[in-house]
PDB file of N, CA and C in Angstrom:
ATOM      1  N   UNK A   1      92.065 165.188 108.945  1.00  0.00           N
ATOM      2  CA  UNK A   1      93.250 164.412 108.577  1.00  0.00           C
ATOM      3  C   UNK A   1      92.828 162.987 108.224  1.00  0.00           C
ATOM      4  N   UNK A   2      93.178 162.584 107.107  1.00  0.00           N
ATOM      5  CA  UNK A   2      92.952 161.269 106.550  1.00  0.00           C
ATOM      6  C   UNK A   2      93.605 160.361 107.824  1.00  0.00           C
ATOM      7  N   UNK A   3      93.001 159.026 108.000  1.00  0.00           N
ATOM      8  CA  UNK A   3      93.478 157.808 108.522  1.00  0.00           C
ATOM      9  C   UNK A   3      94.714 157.366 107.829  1.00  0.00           C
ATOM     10  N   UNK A   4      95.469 157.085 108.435  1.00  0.00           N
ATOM     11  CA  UNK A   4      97.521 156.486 108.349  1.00  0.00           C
ATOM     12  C   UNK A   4      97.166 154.968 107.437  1.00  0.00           C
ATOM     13  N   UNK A   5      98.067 155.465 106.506  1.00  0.00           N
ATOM     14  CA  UNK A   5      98.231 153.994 105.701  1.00  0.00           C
ATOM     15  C   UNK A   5      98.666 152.683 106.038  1.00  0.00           C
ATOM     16  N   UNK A   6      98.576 151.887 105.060  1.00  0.00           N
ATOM     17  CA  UNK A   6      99.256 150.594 106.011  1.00  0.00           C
ATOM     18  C   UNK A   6     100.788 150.704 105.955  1.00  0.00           C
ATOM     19  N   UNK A   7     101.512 151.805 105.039  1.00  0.00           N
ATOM     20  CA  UNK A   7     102.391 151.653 105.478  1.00  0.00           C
ATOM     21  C   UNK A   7     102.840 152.426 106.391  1.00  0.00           C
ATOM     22  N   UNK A   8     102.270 153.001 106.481  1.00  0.00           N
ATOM     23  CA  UNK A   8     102.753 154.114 108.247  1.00  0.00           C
ATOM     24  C   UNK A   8     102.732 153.033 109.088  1.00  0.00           C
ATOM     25  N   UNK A   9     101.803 152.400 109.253  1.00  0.00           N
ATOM     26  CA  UNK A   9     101.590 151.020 110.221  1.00  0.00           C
ATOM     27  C   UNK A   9     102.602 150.493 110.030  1.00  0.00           C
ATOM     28  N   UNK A  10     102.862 149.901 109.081  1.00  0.00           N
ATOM     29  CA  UNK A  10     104.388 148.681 108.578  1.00  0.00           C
ATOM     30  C   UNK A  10     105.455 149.392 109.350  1.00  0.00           C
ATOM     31  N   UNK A  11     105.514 150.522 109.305  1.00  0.00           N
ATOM     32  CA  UNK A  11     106.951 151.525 109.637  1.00  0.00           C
ATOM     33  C   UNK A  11     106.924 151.543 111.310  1.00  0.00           C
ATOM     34  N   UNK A  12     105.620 151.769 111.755  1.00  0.00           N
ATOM     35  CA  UNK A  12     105.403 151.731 113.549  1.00  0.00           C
ATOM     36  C   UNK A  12     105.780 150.419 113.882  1.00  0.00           C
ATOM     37  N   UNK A  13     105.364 149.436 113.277  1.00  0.00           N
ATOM     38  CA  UNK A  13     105.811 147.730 113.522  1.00  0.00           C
ATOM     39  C   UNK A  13     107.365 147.527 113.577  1.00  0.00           C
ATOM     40  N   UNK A  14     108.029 148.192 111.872  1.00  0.00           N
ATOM     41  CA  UNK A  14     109.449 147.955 111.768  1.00  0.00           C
ATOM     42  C   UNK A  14     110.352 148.678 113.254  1.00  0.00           C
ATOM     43  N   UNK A  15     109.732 149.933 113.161  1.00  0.00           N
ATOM     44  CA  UNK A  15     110.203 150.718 114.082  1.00  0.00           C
ATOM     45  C   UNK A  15     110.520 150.157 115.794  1.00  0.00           C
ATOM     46  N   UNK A  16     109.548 149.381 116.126  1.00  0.00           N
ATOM     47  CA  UNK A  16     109.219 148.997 117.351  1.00  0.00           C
ATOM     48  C   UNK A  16     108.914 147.777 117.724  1.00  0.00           C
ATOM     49  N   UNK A  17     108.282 146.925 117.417  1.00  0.00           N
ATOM     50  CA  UNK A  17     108.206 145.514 117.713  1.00  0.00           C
ATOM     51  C   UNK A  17     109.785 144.611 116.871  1.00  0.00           C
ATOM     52  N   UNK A  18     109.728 145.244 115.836  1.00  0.00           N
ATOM     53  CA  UNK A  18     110.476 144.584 115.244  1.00  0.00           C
ATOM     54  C   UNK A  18     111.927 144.794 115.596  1.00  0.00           C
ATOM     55  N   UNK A  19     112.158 146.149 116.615  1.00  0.00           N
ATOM     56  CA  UNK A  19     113.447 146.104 116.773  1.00  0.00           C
ATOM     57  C   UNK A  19     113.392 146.288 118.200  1.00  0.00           C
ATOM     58  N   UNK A  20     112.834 145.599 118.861  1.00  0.00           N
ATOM     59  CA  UNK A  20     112.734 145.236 120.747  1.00  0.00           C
ATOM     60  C   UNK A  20     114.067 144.550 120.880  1.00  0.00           C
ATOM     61  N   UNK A  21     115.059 144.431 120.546  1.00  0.00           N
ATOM     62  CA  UNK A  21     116.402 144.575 121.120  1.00  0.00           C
ATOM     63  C   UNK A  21     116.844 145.491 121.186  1.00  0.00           C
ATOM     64  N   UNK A  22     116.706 146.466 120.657  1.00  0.00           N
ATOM     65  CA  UNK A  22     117.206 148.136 121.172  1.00  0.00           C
ATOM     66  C   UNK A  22     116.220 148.906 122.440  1.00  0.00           C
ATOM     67  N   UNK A  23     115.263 148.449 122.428  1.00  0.00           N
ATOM     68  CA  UNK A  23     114.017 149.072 123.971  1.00  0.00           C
ATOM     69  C   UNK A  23     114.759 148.215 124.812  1.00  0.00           C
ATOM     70  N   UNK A  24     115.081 146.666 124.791  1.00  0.00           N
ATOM     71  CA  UNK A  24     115.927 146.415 125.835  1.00  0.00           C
ATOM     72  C   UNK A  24     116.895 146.485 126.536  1.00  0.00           C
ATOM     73  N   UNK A  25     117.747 146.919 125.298  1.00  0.00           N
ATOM     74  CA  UNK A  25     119.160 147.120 125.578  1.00  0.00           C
ATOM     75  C   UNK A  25     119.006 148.394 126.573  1.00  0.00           C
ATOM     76  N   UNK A  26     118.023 149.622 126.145  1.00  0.00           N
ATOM     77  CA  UNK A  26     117.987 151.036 126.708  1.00  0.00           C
ATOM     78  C   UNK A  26     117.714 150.561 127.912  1.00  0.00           C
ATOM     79  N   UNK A  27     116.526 149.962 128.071  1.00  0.00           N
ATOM     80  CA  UNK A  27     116.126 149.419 129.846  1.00  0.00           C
ATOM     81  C   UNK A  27     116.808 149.289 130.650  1.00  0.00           C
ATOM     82  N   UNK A  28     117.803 148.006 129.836  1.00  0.00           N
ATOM     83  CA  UNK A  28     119.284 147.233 130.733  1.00  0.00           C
ATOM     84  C   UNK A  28     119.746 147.994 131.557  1.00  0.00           C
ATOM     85  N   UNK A  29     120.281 149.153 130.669  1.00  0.00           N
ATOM     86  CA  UNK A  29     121.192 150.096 130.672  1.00  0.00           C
ATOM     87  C   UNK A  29     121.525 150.556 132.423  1.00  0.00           C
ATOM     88  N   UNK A  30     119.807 150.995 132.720  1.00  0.00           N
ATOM     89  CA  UNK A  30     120.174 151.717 133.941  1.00  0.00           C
ATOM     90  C   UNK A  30     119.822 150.324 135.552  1.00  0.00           C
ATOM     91  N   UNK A  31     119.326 149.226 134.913  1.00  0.00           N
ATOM     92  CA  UNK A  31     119.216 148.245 135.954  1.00  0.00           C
ATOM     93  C   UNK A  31     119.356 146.589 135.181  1.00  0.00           C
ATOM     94  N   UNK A  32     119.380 145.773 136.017  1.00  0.00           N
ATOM     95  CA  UNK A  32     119.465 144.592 135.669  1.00  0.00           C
ATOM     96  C   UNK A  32     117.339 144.488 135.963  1.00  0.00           C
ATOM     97  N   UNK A  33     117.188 143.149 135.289  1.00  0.00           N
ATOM     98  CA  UNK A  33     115.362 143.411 135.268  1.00  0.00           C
ATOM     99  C   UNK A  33     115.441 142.184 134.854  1.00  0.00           C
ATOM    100  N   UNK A  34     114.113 141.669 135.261  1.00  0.00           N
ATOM    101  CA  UNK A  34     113.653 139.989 134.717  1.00  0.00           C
ATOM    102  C   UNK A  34     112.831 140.528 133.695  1.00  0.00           C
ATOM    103  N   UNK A  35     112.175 138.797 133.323  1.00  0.00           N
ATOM    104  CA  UNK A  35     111.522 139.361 131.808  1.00  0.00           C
ATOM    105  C   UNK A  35     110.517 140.257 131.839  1.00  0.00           C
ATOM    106  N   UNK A  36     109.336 139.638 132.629  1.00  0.00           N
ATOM    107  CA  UNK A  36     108.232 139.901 132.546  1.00  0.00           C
ATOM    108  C   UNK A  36     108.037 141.299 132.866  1.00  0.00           C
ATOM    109  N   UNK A  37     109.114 142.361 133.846  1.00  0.00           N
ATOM    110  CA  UNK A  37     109.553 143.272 134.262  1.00  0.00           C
ATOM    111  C   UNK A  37     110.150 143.804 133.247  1.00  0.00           C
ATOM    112  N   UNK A  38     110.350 143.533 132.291  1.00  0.00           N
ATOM    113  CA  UNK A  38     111.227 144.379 130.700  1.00  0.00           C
ATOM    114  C   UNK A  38     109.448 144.550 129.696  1.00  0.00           C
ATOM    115  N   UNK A  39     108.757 143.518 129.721  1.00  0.00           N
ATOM    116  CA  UNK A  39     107.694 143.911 129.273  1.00  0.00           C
ATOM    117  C   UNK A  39     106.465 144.353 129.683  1.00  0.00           C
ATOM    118  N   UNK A  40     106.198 144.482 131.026  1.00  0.00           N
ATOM    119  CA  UNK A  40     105.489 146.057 131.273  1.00  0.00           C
ATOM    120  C   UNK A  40     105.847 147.320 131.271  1.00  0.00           C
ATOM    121  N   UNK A  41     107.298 147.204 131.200  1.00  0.00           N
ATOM    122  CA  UNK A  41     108.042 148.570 130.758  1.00  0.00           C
ATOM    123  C   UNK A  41     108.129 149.254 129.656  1.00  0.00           C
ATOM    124  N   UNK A  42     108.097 148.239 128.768  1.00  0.00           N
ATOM    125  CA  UNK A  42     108.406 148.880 127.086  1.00  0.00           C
ATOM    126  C   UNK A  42     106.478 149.242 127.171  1.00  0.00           C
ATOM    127  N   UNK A  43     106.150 149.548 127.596  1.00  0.00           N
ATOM    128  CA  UNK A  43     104.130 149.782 127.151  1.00  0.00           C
ATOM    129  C   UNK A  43     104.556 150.945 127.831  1.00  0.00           C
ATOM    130  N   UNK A  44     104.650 150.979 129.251  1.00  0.00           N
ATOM    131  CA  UNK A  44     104.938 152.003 130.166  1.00  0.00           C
ATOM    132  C   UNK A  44     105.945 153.164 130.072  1.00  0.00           C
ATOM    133  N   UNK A  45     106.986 152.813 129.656  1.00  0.00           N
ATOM    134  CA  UNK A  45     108.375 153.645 129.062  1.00  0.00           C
ATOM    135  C   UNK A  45     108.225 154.305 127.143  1.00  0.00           C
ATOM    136  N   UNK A  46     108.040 153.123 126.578  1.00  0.00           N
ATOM    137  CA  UNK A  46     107.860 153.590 124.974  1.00  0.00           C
ATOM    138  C   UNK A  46     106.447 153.692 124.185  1.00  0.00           C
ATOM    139  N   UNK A  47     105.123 153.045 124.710  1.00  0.00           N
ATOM    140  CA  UNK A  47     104.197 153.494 124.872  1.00  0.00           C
ATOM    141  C   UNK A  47     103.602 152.448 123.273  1.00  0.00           C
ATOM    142  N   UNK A  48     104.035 151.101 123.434  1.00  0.00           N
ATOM    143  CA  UNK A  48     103.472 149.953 122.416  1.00  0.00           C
ATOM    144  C   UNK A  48     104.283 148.807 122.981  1.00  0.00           C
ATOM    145  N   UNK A  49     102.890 147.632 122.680  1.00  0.00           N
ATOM    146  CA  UNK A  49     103.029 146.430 123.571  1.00  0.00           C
ATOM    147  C   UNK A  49     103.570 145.278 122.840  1.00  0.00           C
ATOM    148  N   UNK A  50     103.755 144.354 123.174  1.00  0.00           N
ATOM    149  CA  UNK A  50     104.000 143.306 122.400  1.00  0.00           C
ATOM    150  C   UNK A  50     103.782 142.241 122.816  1.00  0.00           C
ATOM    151  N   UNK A  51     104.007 140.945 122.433  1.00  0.00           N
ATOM    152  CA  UNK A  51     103.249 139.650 123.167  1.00  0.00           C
ATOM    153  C   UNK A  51     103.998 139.466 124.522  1.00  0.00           C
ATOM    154  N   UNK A  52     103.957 139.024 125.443  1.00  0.00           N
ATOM    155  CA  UNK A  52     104.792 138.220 126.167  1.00  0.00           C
ATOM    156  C   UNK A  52     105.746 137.719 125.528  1.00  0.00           C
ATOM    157  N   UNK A  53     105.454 136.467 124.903  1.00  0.00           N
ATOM    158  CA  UNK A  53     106.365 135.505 124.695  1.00  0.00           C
ATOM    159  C   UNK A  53     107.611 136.392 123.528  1.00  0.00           C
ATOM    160  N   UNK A  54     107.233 136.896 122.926  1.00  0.00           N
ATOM    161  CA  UNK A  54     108.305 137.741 122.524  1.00  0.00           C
ATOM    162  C   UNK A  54     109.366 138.400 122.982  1.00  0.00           C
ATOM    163  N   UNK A  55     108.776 138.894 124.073  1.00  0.00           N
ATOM    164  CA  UNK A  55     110.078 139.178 125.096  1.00  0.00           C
ATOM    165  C   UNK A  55     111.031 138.292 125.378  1.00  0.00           C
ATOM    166  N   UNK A  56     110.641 137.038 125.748  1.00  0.00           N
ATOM    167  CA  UNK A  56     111.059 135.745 125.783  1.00  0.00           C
ATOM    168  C   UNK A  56     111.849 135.289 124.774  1.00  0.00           C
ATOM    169  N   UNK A  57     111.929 135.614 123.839  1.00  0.00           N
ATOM    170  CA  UNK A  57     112.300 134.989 122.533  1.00  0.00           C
ATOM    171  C   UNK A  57     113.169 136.207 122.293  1.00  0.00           C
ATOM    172  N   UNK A  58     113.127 136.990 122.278  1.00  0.00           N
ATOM    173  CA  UNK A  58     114.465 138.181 121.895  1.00  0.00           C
ATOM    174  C   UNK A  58     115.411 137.802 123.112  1.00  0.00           C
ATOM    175  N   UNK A  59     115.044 138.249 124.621  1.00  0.00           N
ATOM    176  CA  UNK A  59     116.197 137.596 125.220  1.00  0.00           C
ATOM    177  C   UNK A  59     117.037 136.618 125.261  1.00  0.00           C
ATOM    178  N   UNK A  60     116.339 135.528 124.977  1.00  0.00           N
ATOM    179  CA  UNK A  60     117.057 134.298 124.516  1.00  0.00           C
ATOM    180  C   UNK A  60     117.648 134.251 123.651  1.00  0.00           C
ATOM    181  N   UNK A  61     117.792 135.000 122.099  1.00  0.00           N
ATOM    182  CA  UNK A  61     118.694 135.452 121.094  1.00  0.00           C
ATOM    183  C   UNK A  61     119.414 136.643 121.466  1.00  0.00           C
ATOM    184  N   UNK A  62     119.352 137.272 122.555  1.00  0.00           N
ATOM    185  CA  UNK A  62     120.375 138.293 122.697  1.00  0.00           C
ATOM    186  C   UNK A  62     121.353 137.432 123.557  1.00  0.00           C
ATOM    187  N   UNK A  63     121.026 136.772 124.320  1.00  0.00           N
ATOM    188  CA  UNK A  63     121.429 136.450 125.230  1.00  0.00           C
ATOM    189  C   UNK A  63     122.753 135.670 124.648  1.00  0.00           C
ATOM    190  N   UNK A  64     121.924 134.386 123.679  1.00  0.00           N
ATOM    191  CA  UNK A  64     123.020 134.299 122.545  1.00  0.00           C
ATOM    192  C   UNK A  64     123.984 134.440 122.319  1.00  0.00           C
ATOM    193  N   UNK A  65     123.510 136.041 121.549  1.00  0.00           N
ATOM    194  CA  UNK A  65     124.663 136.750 120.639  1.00  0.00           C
ATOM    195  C   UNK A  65     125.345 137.649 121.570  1.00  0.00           C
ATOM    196  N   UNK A  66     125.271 137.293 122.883  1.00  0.00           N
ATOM    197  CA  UNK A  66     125.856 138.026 124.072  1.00  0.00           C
ATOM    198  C   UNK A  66     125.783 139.013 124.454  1.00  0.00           C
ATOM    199  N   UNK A  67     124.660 139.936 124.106  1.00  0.00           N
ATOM    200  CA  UNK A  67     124.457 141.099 123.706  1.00  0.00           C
ATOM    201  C   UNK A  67     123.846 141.451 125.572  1.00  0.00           C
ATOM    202  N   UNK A  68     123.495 140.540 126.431  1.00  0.00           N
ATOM    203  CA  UNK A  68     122.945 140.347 127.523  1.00  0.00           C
ATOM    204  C   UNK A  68     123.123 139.210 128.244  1.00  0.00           C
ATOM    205  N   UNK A  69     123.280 139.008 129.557  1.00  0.00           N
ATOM    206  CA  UNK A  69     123.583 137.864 130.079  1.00  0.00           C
ATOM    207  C   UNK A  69     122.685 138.238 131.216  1.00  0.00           C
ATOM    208  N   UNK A  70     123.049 136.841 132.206  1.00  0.00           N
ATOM    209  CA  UNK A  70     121.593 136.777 133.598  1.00  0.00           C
ATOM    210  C   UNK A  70     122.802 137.496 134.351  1.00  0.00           C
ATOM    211  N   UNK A  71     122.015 138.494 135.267  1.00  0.00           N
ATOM    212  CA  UNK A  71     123.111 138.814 136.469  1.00  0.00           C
ATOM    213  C   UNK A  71     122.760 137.894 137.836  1.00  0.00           C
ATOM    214  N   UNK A  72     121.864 138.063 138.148  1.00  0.00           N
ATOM    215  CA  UNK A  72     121.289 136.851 139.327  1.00  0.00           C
ATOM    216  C   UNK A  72     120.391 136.623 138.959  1.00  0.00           C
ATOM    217  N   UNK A  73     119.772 135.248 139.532  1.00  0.00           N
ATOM    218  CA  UNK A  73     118.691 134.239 139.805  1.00  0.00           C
ATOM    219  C   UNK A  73     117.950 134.415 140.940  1.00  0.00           C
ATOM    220  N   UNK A  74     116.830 134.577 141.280  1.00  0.00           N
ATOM    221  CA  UNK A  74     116.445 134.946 143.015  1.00  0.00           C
ATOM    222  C   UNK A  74     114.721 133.792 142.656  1.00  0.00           C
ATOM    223  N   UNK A  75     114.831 133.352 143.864  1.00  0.00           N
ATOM    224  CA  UNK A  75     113.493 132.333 144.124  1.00  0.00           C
ATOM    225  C   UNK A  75     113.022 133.374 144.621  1.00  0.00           C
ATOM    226  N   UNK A  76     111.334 133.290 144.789  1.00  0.00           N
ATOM    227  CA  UNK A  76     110.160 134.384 145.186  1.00  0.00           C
ATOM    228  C   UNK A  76     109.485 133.048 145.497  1.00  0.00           C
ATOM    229  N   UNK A  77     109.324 132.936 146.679  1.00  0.00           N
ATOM    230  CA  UNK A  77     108.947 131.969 147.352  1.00  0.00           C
ATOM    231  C   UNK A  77     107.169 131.265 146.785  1.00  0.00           C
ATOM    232  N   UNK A  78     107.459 130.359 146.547  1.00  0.00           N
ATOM    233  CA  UNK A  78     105.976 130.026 145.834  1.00  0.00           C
ATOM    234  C   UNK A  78     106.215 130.354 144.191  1.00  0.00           C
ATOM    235  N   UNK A  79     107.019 131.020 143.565  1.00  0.00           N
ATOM    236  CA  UNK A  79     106.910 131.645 142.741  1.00  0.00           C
ATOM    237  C   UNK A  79     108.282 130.633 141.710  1.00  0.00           C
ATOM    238  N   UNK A  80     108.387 130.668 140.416  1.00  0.00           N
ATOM    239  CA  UNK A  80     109.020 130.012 139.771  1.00  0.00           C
ATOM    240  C   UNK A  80     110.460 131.285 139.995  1.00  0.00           C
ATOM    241  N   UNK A  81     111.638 130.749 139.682  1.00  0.00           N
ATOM    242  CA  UNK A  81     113.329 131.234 139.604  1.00  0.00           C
ATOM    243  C   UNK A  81     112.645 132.907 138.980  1.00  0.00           C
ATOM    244  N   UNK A  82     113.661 134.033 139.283  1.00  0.00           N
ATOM    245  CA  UNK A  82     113.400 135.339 138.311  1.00  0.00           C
ATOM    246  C   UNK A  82     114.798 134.913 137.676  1.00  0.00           C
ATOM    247  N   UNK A  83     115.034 135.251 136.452  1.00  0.00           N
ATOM    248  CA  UNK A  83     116.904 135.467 136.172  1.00  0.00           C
ATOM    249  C   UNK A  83     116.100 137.268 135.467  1.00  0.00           C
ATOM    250  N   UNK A  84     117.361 137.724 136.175  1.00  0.00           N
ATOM    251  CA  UNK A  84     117.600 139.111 135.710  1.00  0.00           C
ATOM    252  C   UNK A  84     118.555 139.066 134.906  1.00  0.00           C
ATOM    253  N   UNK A  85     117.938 140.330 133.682  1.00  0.00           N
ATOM    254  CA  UNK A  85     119.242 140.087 132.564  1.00  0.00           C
ATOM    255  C   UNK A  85     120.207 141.666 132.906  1.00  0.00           C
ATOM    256  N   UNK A  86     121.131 141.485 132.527  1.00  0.00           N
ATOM    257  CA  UNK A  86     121.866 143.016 132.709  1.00  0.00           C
ATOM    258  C   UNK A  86     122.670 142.936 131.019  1.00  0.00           C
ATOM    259  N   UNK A  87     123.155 144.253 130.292  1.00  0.00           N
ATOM    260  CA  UNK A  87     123.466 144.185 129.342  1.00  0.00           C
ATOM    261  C   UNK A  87     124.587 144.222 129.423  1.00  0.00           C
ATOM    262  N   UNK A  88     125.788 143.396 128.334  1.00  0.00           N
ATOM    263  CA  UNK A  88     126.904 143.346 128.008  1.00  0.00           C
ATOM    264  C   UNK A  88     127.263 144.890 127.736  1.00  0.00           C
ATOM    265  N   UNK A  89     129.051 144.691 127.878  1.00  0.00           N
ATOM    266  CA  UNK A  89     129.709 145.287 127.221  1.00  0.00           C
ATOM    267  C   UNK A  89     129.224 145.674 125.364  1.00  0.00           C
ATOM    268  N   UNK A  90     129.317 144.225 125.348  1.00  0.00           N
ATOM    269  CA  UNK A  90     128.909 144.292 123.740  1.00  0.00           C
ATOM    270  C   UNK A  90     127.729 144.588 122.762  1.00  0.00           C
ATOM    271  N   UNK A  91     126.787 144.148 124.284  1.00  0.00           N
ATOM    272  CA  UNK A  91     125.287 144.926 123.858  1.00  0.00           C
ATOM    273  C   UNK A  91     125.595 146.365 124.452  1.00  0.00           C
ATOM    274  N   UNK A  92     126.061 146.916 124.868  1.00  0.00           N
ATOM    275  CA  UNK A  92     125.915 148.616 125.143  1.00  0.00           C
ATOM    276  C   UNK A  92     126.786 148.856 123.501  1.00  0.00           C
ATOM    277  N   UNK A  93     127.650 148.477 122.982  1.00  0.00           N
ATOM    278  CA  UNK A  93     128.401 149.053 121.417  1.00  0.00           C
ATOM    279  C   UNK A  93     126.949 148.787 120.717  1.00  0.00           C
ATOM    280  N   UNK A  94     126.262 147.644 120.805  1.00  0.00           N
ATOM    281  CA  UNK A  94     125.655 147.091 119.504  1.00  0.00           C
ATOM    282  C   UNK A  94     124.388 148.570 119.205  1.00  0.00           C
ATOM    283  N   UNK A  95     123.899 148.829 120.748  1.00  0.00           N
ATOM    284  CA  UNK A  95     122.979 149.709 121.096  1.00  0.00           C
ATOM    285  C   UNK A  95     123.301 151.212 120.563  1.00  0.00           C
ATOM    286  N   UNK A  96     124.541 151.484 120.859  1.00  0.00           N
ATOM    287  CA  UNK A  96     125.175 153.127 120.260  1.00  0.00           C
ATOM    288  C   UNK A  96     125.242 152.744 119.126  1.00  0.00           C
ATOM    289  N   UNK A  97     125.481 151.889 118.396  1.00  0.00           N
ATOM    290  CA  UNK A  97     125.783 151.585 116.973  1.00  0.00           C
ATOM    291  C   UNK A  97     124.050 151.620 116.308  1.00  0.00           C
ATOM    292  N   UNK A  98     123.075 151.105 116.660  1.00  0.00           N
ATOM    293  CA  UNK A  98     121.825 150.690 116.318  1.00  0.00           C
ATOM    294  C   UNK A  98     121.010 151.951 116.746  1.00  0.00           C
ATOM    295  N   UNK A  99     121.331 152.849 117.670  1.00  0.00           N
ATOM    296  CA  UNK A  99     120.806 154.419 117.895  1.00  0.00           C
ATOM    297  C   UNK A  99     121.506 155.327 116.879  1.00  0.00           C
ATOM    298  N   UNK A 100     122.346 155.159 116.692  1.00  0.00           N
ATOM    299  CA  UNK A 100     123.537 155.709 115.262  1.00  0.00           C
ATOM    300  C   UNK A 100     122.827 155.691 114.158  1.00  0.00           C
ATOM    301  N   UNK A 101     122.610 154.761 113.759  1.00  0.00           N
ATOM    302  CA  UNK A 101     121.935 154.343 112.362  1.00  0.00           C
ATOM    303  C   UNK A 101     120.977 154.959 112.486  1.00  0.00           C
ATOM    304  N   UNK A 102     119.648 154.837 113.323  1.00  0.00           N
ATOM    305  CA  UNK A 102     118.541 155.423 113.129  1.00  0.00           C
ATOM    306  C   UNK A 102     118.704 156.866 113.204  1.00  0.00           C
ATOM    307  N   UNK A 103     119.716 157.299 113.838  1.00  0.00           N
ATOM    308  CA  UNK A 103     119.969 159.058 114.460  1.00  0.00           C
ATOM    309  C   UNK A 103     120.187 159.468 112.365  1.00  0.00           C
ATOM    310  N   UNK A 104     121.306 158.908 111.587  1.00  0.00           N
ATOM    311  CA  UNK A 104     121.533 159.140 110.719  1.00  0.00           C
ATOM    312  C   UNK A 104     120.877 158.571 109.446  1.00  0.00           C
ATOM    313  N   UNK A 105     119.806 157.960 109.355  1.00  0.00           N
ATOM    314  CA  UNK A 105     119.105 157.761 108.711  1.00  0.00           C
ATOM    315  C   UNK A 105     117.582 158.737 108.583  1.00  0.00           C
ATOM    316  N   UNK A 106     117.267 159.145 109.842  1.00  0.00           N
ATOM    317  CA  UNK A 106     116.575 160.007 110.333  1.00  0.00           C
ATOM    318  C   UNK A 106     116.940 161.547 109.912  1.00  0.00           C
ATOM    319  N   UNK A 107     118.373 161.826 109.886  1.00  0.00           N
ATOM    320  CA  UNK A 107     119.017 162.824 109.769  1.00  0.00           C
ATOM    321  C   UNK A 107     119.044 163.083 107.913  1.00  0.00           C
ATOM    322  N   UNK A 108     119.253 161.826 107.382  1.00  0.00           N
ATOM    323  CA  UNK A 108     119.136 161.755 106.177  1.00  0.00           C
ATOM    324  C   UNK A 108     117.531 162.136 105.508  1.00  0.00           C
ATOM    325  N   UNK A 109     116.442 162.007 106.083  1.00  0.00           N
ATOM    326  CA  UNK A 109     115.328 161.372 105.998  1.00  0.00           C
ATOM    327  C   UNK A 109     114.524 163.103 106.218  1.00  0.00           C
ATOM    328  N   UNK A 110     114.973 163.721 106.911  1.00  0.00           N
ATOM    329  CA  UNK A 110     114.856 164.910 107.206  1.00  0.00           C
ATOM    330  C   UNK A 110     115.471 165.974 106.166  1.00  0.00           C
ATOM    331  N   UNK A 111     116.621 166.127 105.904  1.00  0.00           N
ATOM    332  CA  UNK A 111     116.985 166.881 105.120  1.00  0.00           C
ATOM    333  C   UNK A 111     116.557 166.809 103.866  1.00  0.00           C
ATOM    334  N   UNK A 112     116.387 165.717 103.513  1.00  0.00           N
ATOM    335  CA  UNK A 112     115.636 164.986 102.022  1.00  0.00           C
ATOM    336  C   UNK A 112     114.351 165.626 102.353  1.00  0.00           C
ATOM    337  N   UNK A 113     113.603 165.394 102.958  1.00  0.00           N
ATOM    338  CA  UNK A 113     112.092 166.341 103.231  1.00  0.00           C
ATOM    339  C   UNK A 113     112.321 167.737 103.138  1.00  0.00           C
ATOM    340  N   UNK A 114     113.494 168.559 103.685  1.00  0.00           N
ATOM    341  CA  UNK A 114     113.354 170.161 104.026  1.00  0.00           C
ATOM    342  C   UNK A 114     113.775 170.725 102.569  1.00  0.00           C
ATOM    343  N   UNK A 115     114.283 169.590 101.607  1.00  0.00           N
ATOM    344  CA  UNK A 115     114.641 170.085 100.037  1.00  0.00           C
ATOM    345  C   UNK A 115     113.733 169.936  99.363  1.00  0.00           C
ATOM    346  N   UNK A 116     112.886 168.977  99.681  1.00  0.00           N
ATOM    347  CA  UNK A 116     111.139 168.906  99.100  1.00  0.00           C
ATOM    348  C   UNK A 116     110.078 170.040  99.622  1.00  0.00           C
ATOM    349  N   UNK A 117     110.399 170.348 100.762  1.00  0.00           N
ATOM    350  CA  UNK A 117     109.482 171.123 101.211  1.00  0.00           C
ATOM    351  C   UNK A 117     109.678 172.753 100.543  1.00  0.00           C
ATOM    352  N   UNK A 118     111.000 172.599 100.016  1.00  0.00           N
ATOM    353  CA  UNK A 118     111.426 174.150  99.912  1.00  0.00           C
ATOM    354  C   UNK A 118     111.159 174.384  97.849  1.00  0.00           C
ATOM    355  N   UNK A 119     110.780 173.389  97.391  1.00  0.00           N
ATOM    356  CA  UNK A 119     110.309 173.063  96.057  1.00  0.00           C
ATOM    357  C   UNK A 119     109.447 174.683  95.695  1.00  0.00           C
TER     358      UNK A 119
END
């Protein structure tokens, strides 16, 4: 099997780094979690990493667009504040809406292949 193009690559990037507000939102879902605790998970849970500070930087724009808010703050003695984020109301729609799209784009993306394949 030939080595994956760069755009297979481009598509694993679009797919996943580029849309780490939907790996978070899924996380949220079943607990509230601090940051650094949302990004050993997405390696561990979806199985591709991303910087630190990125994590950092999407929460802070979700957080924003309200899509997530802090549920508590807890000191760890010696240790700097945790804020745990838990997901909105409005981030759980944005999330079914943003699993939607890909479910039916995918769905699209597939059938378009099984009419090529049947050529």
């Amino acid at each position: 099997m030939e080595p994956h193009s760069s755009a297979y690559f481009r598509l694993i990037r679009k797919l996943t780094k580029e849309n780490l507000w939907l790996y978070i939102l899924k996380l949220l879902q079943d607990r509230p979690m601090y940051a650094y605790e949302i990004y050993k998970t997405i390696h561990g849970q979806f199985g591709f990493t991303t910087a630190t500070i990125t994590v950092y930087v999407v929460l802070y724009k979700m957080q924003r667009e309200g899509l997530i808010q802090i549920a508590e703050e807890k000191t760890v003695l010696g240790k700097p504040d945790r804020k745990y984020y838990r997901i909105t109301e409005k981030g759980y729609h944005e999330y079914v809406s943003g699993v939607g799209f890909l479910e039916k784009t995918l769905g699209k993306l597939t059938h378009t292949f099984q009419d090529v394949k049947n050529v």
